[in-house]
C-alpha atoms as a PDB file:
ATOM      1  CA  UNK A   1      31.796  11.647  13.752  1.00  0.00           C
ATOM      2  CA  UNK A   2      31.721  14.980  11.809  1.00  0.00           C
ATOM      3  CA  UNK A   3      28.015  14.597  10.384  1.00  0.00           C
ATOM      4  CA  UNK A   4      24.614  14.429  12.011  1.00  0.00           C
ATOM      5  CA  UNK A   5      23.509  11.288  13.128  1.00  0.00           C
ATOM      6  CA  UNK A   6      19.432  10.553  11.692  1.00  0.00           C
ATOM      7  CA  UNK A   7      17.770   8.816  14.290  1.00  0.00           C
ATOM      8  CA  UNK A   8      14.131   7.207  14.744  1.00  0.00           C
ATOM      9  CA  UNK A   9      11.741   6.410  17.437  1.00  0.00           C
ATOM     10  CA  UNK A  10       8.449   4.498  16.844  1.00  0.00           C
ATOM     11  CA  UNK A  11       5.405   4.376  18.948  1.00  0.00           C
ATOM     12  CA  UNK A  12       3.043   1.557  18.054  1.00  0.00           C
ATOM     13  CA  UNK A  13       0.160  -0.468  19.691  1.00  0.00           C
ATOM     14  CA  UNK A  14       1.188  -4.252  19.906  1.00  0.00           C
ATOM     15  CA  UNK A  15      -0.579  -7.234  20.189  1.00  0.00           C
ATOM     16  CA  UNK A  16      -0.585  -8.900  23.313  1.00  0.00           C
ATOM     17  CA  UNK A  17       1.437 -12.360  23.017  1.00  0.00           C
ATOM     18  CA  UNK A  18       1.585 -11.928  19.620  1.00  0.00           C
ATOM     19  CA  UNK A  19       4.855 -12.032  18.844  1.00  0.00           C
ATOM     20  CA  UNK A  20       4.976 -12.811  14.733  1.00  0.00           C
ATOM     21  CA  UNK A  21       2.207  -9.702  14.180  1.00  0.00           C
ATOM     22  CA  UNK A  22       4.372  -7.850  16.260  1.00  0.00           C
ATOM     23  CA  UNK A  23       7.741  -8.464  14.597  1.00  0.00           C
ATOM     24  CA  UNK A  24       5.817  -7.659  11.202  1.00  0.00           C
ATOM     25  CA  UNK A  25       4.703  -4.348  12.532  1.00  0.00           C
ATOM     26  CA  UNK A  26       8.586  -3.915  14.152  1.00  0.00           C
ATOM     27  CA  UNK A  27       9.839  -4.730   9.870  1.00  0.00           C
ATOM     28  CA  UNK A  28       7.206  -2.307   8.491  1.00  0.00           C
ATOM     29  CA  UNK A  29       7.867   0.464  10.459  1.00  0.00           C
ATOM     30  CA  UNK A  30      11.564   0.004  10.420  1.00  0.00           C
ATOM     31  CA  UNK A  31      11.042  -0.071   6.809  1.00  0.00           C
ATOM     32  CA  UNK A  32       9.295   3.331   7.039  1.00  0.00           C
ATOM     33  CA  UNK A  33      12.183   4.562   8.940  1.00  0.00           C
ATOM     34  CA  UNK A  34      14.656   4.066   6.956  1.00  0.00           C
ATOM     35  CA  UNK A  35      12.519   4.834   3.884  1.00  0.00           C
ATOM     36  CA  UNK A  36      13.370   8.710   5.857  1.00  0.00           C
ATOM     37  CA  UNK A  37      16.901   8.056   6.345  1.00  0.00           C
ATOM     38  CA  UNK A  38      17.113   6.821   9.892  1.00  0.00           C
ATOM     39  CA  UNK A  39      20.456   5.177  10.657  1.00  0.00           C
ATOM     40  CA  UNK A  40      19.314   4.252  14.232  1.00  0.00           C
ATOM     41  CA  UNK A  41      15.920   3.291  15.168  1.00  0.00           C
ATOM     42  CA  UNK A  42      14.223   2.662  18.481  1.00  0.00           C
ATOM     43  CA  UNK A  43      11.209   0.702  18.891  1.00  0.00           C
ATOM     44  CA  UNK A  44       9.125   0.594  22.433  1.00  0.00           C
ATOM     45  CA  UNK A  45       9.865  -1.848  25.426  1.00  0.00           C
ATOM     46  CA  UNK A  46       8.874  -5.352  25.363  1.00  0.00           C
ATOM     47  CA  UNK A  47       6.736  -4.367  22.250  1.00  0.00           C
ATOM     48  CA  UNK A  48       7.632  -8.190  20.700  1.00  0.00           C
ATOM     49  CA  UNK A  49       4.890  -9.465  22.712  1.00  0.00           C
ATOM     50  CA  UNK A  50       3.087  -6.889  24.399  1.00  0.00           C
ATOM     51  CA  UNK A  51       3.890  -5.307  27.976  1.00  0.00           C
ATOM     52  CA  UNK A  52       1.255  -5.085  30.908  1.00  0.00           C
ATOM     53  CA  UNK A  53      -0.611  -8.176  30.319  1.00  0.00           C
ATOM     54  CA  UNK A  54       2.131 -10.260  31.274  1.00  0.00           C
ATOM     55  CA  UNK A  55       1.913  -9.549  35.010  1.00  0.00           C
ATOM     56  CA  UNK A  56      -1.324 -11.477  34.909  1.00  0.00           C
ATOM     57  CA  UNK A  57       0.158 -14.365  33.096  1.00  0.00           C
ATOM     58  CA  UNK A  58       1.734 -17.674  35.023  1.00  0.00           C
ATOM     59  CA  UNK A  59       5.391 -18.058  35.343  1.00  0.00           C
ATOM     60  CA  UNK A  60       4.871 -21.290  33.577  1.00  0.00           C
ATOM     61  CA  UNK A  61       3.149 -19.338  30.588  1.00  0.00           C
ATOM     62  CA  UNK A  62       5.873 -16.218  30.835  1.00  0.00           C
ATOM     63  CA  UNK A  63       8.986 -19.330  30.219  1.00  0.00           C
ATOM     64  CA  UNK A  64       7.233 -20.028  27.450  1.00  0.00           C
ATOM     65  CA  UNK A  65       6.736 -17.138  25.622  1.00  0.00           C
ATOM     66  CA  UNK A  66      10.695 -16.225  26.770  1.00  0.00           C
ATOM     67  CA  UNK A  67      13.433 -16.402  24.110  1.00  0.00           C
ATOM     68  CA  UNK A  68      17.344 -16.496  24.481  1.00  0.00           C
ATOM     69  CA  UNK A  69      18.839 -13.731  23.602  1.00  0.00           C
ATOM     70  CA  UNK A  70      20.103 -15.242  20.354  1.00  0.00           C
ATOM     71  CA  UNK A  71      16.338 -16.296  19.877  1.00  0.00           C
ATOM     72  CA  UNK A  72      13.776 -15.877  17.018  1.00  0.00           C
ATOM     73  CA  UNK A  73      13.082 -12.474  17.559  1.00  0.00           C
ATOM     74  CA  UNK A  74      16.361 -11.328  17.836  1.00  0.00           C
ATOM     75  CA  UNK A  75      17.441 -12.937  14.956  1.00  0.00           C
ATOM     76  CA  UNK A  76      14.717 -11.454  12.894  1.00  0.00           C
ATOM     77  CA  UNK A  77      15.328  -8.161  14.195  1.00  0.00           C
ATOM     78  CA  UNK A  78      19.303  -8.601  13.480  1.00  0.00           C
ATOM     79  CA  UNK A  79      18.667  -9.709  10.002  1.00  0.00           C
ATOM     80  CA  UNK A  80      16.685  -6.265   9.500  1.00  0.00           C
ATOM     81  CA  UNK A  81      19.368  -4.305  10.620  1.00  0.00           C
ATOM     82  CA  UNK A  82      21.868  -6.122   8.150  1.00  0.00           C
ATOM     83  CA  UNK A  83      19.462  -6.072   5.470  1.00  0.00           C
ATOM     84  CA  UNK A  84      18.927  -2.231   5.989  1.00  0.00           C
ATOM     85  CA  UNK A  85      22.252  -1.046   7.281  1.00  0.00           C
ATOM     86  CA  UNK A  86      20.383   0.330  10.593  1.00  0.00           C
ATOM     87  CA  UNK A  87      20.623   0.147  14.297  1.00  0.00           C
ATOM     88  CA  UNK A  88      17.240  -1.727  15.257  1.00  0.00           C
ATOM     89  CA  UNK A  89      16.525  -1.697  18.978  1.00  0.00           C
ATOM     90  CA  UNK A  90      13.766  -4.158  20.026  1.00  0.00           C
ATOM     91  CA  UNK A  91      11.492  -5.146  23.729  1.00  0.00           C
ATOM     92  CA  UNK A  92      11.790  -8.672  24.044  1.00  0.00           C
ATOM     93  CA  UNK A  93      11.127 -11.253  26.940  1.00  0.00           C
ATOM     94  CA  UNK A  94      14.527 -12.847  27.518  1.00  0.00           C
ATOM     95  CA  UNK A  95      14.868 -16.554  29.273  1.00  0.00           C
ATOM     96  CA  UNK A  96      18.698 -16.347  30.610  1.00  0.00           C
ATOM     97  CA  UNK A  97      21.012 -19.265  29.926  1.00  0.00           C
ATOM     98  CA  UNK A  98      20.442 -19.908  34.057  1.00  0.00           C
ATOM     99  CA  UNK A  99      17.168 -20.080  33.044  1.00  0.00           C
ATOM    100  CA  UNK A 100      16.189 -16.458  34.392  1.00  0.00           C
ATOM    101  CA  UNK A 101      13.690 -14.165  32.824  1.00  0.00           C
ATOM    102  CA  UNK A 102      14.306 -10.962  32.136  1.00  0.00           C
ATOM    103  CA  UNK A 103      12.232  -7.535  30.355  1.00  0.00           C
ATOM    104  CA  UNK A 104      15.535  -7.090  27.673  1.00  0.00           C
ATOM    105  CA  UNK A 105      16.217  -4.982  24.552  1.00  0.00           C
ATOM    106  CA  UNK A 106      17.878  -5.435  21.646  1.00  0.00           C
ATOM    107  CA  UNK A 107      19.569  -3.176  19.602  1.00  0.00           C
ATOM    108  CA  UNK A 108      21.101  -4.847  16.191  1.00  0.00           C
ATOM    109  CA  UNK A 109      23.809  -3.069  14.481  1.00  0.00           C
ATOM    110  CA  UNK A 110      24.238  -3.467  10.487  1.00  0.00           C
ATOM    111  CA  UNK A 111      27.156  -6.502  10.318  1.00  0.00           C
ATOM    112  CA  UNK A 112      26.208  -8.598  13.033  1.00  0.00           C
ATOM    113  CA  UNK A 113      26.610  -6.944  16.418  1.00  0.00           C
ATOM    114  CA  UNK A 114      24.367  -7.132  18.714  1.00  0.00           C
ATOM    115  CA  UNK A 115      23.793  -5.191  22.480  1.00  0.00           C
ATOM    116  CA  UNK A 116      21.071  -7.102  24.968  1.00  0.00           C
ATOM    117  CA  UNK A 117      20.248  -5.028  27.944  1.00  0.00           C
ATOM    118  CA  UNK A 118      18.281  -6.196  30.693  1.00  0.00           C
ATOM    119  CA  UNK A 119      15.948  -3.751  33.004  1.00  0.00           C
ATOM    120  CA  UNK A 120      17.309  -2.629  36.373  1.00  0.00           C
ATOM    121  CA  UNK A 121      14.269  -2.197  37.955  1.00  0.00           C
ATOM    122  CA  UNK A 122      11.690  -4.994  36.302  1.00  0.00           C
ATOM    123  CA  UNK A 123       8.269  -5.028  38.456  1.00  0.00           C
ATOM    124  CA  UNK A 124       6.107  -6.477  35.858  1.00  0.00           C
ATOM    125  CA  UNK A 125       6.380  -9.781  37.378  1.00  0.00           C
ATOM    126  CA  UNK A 126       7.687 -11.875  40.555  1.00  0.00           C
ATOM    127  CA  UNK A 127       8.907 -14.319  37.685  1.00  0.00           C
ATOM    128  CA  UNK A 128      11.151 -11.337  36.037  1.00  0.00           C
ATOM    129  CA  UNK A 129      14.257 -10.940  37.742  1.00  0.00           C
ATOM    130  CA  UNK A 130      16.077  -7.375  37.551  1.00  0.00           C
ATOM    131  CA  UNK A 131      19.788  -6.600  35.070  1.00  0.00           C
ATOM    132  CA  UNK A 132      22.452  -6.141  37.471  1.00  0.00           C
ATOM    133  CA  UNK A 133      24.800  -3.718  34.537  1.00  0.00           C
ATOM    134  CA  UNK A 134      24.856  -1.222  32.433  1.00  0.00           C
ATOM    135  CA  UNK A 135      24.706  -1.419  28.964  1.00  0.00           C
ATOM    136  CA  UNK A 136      26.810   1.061  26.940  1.00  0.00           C
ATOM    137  CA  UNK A 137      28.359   0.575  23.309  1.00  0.00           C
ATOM    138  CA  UNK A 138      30.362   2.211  20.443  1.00  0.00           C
ATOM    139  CA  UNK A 139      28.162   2.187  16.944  1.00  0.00           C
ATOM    140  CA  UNK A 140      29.088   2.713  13.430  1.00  0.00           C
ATOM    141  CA  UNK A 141      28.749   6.152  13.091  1.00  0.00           C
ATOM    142  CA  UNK A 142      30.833   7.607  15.925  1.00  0.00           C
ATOM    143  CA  UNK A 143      28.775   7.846  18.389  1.00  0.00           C
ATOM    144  CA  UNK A 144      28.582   5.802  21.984  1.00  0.00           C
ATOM    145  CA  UNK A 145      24.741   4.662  22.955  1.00  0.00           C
ATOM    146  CA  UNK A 146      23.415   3.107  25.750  1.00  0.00           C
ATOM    147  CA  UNK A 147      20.002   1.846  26.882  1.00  0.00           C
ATOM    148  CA  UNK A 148      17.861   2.208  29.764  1.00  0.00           C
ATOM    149  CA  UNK A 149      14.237   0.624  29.993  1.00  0.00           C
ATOM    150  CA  UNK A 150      11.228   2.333  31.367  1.00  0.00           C
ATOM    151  CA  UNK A 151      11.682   2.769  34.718  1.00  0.00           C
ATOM    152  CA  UNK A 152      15.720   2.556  34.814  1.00  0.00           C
ATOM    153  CA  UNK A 153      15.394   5.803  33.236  1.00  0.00           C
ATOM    154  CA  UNK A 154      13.135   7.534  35.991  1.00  0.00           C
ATOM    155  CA  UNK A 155      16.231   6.745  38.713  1.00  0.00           C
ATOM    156  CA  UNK A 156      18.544   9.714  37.908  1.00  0.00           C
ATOM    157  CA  UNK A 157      21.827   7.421  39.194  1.00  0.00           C
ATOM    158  CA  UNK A 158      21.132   5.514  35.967  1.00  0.00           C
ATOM    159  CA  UNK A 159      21.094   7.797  33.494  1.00  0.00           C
ATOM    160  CA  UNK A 160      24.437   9.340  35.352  1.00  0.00           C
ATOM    161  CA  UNK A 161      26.424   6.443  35.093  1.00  0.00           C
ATOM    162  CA  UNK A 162      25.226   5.493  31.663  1.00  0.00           C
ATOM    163  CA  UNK A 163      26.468   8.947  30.399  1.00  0.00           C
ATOM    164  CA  UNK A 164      29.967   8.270  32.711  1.00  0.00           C
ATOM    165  CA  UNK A 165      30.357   5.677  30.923  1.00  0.00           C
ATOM    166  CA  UNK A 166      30.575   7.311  27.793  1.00  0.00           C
ATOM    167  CA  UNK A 167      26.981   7.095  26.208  1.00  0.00           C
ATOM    168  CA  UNK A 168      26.095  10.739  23.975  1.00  0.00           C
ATOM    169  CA  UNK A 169      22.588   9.278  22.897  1.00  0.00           C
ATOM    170  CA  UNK A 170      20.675   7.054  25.251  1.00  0.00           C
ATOM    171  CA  UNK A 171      18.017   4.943  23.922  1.00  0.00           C
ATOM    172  CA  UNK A 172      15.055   5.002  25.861  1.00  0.00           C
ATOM    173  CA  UNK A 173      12.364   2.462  25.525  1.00  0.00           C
ATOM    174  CA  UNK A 174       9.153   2.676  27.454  1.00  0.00           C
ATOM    175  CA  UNK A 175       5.511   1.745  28.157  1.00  0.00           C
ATOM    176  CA  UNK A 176       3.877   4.742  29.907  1.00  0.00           C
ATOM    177  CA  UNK A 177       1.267   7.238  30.191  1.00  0.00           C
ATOM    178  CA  UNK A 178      -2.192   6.655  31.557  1.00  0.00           C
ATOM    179  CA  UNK A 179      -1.169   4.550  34.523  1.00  0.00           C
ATOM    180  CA  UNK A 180      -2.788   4.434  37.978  1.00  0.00           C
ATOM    181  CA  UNK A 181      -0.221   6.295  39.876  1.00  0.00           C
ATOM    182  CA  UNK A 182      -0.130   6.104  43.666  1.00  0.00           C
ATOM    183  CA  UNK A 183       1.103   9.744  43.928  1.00  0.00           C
ATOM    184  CA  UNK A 184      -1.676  11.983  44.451  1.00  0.00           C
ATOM    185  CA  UNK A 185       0.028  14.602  41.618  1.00  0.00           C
ATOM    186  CA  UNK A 186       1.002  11.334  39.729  1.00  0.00           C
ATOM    187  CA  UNK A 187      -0.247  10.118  36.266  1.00  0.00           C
ATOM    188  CA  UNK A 188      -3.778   8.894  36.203  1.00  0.00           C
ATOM    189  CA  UNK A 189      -5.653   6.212  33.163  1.00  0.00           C
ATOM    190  CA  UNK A 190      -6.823   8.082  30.311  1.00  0.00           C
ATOM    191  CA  UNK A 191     -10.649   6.935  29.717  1.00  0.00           C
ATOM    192  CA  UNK A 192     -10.369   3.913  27.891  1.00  0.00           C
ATOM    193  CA  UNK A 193     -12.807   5.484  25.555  1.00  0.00           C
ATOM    194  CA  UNK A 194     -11.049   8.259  23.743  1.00  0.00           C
ATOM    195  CA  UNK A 195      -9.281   5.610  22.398  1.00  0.00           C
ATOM    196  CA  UNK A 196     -11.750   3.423  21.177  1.00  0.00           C
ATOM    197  CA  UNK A 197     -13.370   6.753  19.833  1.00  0.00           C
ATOM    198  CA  UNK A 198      -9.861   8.497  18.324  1.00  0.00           C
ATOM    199  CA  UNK A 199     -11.091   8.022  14.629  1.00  0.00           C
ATOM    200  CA  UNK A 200     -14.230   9.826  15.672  1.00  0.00           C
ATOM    201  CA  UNK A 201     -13.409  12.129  17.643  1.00  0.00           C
ATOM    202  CA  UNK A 202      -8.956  12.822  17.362  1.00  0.00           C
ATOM    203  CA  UNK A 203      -9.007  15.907  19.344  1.00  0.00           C
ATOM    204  CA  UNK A 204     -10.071  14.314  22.535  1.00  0.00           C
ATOM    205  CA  UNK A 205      -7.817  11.480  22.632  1.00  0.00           C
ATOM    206  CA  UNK A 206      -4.778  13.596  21.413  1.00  0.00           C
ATOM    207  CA  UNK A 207      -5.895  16.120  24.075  1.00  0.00           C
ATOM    208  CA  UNK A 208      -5.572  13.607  26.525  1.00  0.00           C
ATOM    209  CA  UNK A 209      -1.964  12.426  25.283  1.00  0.00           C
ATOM    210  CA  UNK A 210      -0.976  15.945  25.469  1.00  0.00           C
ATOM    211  CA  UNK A 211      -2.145  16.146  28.806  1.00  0.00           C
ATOM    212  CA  UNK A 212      -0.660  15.895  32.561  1.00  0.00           C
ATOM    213  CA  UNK A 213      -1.359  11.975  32.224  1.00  0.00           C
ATOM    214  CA  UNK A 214       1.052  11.626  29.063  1.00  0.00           C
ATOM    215  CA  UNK A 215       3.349  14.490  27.776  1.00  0.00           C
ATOM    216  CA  UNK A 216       2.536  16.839  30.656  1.00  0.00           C
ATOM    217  CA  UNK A 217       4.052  14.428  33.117  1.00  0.00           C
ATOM    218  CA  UNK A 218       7.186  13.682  30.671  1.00  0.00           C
ATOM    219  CA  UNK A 219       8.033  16.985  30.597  1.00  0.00           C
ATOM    220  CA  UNK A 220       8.426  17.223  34.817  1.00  0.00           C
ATOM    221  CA  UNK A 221      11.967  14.532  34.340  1.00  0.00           C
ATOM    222  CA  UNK A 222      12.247  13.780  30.844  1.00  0.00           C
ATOM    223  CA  UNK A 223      14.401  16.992  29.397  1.00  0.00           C
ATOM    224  CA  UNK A 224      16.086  16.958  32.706  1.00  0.00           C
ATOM    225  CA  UNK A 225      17.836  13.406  32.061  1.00  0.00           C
ATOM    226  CA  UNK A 226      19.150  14.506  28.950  1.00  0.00           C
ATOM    227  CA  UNK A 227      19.984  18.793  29.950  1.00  0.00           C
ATOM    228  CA  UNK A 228      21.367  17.258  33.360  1.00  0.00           C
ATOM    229  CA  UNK A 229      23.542  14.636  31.517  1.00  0.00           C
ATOM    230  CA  UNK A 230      24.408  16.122  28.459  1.00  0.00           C
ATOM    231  CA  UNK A 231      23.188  13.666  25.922  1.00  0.00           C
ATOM    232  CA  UNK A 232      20.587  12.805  23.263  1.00  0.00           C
ATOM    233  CA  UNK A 233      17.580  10.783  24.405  1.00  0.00           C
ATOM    234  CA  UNK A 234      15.319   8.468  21.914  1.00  0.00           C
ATOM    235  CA  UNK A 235      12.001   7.995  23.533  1.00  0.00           C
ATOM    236  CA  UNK A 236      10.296   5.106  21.850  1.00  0.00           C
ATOM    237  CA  UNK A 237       6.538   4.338  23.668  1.00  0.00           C
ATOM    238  CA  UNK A 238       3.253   1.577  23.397  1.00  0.00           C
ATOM    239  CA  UNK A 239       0.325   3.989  22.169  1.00  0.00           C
ATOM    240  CA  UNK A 240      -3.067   2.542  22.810  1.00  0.00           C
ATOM    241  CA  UNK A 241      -4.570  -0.417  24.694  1.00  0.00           C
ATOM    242  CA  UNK A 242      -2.213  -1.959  26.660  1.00  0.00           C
ATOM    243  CA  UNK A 243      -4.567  -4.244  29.166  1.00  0.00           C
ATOM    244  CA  UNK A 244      -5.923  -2.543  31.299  1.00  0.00           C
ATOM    245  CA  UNK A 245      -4.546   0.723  30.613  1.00  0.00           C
ATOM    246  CA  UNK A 246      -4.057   3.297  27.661  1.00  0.00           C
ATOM    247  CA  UNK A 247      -0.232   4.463  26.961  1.00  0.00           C
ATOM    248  CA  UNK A 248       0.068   7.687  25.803  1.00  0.00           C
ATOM    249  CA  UNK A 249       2.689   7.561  22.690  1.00  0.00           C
ATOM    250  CA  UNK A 250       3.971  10.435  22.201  1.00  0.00           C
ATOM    251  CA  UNK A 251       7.257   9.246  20.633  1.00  0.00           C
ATOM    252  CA  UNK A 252      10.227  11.964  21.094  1.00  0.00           C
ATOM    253  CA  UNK A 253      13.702  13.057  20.514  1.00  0.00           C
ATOM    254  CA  UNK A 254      15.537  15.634  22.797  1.00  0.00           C
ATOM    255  CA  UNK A 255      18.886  16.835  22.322  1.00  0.00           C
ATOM    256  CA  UNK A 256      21.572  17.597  24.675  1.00  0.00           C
ATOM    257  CA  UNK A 257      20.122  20.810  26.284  1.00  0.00           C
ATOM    258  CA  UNK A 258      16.697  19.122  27.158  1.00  0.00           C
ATOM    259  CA  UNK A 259      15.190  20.369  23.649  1.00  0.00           C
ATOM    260  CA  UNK A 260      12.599  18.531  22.157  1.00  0.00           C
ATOM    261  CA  UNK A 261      13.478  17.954  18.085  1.00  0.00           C
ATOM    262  CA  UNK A 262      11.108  15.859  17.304  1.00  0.00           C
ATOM    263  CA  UNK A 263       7.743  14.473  18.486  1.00  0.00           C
ATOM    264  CA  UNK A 264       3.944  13.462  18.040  1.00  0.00           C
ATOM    265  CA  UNK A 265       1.391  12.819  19.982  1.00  0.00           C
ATOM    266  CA  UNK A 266      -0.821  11.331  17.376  1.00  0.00           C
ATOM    267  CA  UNK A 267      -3.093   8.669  18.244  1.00  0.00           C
ATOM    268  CA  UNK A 268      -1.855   5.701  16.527  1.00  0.00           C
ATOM    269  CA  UNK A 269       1.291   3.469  15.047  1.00  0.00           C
ATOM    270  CA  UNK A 270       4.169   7.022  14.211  1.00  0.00           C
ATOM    271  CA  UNK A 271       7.359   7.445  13.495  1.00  0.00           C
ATOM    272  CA  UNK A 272       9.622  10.539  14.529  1.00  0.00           C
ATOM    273  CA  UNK A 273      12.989  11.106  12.909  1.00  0.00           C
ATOM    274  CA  UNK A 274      15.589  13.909  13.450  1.00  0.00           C
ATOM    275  CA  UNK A 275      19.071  14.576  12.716  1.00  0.00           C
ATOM    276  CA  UNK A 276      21.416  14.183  16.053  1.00  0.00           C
ATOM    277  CA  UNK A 277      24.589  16.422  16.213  1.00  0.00           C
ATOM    278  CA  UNK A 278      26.892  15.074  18.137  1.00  0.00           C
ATOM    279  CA  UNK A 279      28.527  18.843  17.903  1.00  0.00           C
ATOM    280  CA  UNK A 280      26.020  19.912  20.595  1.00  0.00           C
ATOM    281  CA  UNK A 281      27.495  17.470  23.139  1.00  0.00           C
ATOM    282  CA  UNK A 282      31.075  18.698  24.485  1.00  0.00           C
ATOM    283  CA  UNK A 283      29.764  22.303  25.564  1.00  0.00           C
ATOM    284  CA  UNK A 284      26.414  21.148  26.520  1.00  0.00           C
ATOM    285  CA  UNK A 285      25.702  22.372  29.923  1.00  0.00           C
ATOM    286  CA  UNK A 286      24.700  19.107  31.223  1.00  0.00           C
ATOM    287  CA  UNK A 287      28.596  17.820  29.797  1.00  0.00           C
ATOM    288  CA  UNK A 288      30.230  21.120  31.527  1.00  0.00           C
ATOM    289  CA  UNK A 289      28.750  20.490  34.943  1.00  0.00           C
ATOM    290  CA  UNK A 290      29.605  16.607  35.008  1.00  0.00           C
ATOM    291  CA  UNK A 291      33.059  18.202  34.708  1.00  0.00           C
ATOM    292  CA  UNK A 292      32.964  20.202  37.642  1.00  0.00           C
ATOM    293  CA  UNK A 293      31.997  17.244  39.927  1.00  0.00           C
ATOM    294  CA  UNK A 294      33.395  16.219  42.876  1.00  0.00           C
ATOM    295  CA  UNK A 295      32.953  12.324  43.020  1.00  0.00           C
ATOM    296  CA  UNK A 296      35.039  12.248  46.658  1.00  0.00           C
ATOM    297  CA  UNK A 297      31.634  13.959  48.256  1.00  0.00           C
ATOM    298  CA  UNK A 298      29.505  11.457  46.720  1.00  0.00           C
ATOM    299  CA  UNK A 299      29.777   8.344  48.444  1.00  0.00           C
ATOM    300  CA  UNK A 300      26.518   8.681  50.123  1.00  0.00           C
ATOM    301  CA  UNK A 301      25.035   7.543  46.803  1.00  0.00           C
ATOM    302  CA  UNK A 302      26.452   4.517  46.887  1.00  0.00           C
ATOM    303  CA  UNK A 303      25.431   3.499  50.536  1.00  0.00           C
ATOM    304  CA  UNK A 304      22.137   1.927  51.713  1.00  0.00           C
ATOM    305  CA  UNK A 305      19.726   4.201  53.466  1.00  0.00           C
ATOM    306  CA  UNK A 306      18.049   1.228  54.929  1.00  0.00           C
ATOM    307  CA  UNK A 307      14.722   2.252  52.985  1.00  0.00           C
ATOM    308  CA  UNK A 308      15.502   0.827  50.010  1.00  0.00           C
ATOM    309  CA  UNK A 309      12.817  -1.943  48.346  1.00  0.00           C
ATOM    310  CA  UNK A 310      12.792  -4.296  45.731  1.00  0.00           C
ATOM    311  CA  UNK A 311      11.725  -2.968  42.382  1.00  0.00           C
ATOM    312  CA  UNK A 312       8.038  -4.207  42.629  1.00  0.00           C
ATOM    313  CA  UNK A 313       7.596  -3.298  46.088  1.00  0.00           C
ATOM    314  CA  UNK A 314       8.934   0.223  45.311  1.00  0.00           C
ATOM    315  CA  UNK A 315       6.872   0.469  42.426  1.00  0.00           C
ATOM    316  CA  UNK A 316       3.718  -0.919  44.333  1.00  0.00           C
ATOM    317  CA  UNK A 317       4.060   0.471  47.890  1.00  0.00           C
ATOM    318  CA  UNK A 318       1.870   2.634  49.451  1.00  0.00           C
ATOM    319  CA  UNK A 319       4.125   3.162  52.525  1.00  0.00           C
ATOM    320  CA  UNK A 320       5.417   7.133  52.587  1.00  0.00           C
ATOM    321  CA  UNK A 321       9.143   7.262  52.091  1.00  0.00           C
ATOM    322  CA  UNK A 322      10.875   8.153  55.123  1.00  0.00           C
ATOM    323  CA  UNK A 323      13.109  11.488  54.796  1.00  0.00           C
ATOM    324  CA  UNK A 324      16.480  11.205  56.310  1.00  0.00           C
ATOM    325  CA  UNK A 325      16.753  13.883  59.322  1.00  0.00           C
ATOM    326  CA  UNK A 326      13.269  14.758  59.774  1.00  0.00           C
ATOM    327  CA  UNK A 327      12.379  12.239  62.301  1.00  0.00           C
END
């Protein structure tokens, strides 16, 4: 690919279960997009029908609100992308042929393809099973993407052997910010009131979104995945009410040395678009260093501790992790 790449990522606040005022927001926005020339557009996890309520729903309920992967939604969102010559990446619930759920994302490519990945590490639900593969793909316009959800992204393995496997830009889809973190220097909720009061008063909510519970804690592992690996990263987040809890936006684009591009941090529905050269990627340092490894050291990696948890347990537990050696 000799030119720049235009690329979008959307933050927006969906409606919980509501998947057809969802999927209108998903065609207005991807509208607006490419309105600015995006070729490629991410939109947030699961944002077809709404994230963090679903761990209080039944598994009975969950099956039906699940869709194949060839489903309604994903046919919508295809459509779109033909219609507007675009990449459209999209959160969906996905009901497996074996009948499995899983938290999935499509991204639709103009003429019909279309990439389903499923999350590694799903702990929204006992009823959501985790992806077992990686999900990495060649585009129209040169460049190789691959997708990581949430909290596949936060394990530094994954973003590794996405970029090994040949992904430059790696979409990102999340819903974060403003959670109850277990960590004592973890993320905390952001009053539930700033956002209920952000047309009133902007400043404090946008303060807040800025803050250690939203950007501030991006910034700690964010630019690193993208510096460490050499590659582009489209963050695409839920802004606003999300149950229980407030996510924090603050849609972004960082380039191959950990730069941020683009961003906001605005409280409500945004898009962010930047250019993406792909000419930053060979010499990165992140790309340099991944050539001076020495995979015959690294088998460690792949072997069991014996500490290792499920997804929801590790995202739940309170239990301190035990450090290898200091016993």
């Amino acid at each position: 690919m000799d030119g720049a790449l235009r690329a979008a990522v959307v933050q927006f606040e969906p409606t919980p279960g509501g998947r057809d005022a969802n999927l209108a927001i998903v065609d207005r926005l991807a509208r607006e997009a490419v309105g600015q020339g995006a070729q490629l557009i991410a939109f947030p996890e699961m944002c077809a029908l709404g994230y963090w309520h679903l761990r209080r729903l039944s598994a009975e309920r969950l099956h039906e609100l699940a869709e194949p992967a060839d489903g309604f939604t994903v046919r919508s969102v295809a459509a779109l992308a033909d219609e507007s010559a675009a990449g459209i990446g999209v959160g969906f619930l996905e009901r497996g042929a074996d009948g499995r759920l899983f938290n999935s994302y499509a991204v639709a490519l103009p003429g019909g393809d279309v990439h389903v990945h499923r999350k590694l590490h799903a702990f929204e639900h006992e009823a959501i099973a985790s992806g077992d593969a990686f999900t990495v793909f060649d585009t129209p316009w040169g460049v190789r993407a691959g997708i990581l959800i949430c909290w596949d992204n936060n394990l530094v393995e994954n973003v590794r052997a996405t970029a090994l496997l040949g992904a430059t830009v790696l979409i990102a889809p999340h819903q974060t910010g403003g959670t109850d973190s277990r960590s004592p220097h973890g993320m905390k909720p952001v009053p539930a009131e700033l956002w209920e009061r952000r047309h009133e008063d902007p400043a404090a909510i946008e303060a807040a979104f800025r803050g250690p519970n939203g950007r501030g804690w991006l910034l700690r592992w964010l630019p690193a995945r993208a510096h460490d690996n050499g590659l582009f990263i489209l963050f695409a987040n839920g802004v606003g009410r999300d149950d229980d809890e407030i996510r924090t936006g603050n849609a972004m684009i960082l380039d191959p040395y950990g730069r941020i591009v683009a961003e906001t941090w605005a409280a409500r529905d945004e898009v962010v678009v930047a250019d993406l050269d792909p000419g930053l990627v060979p010499l990165s340092t992140g790309r340099r260093w991944m050539r001076g490894r020495r995979p015959e050291l690294y088998g460690l990696l792949a072997e069991r501790s014996g500490d290792e948890l499920d997804p929801r347990a590790a995202r739940f537990s309170d239990a301190p992790v035990r450090i290898p050696g200091a016993d």
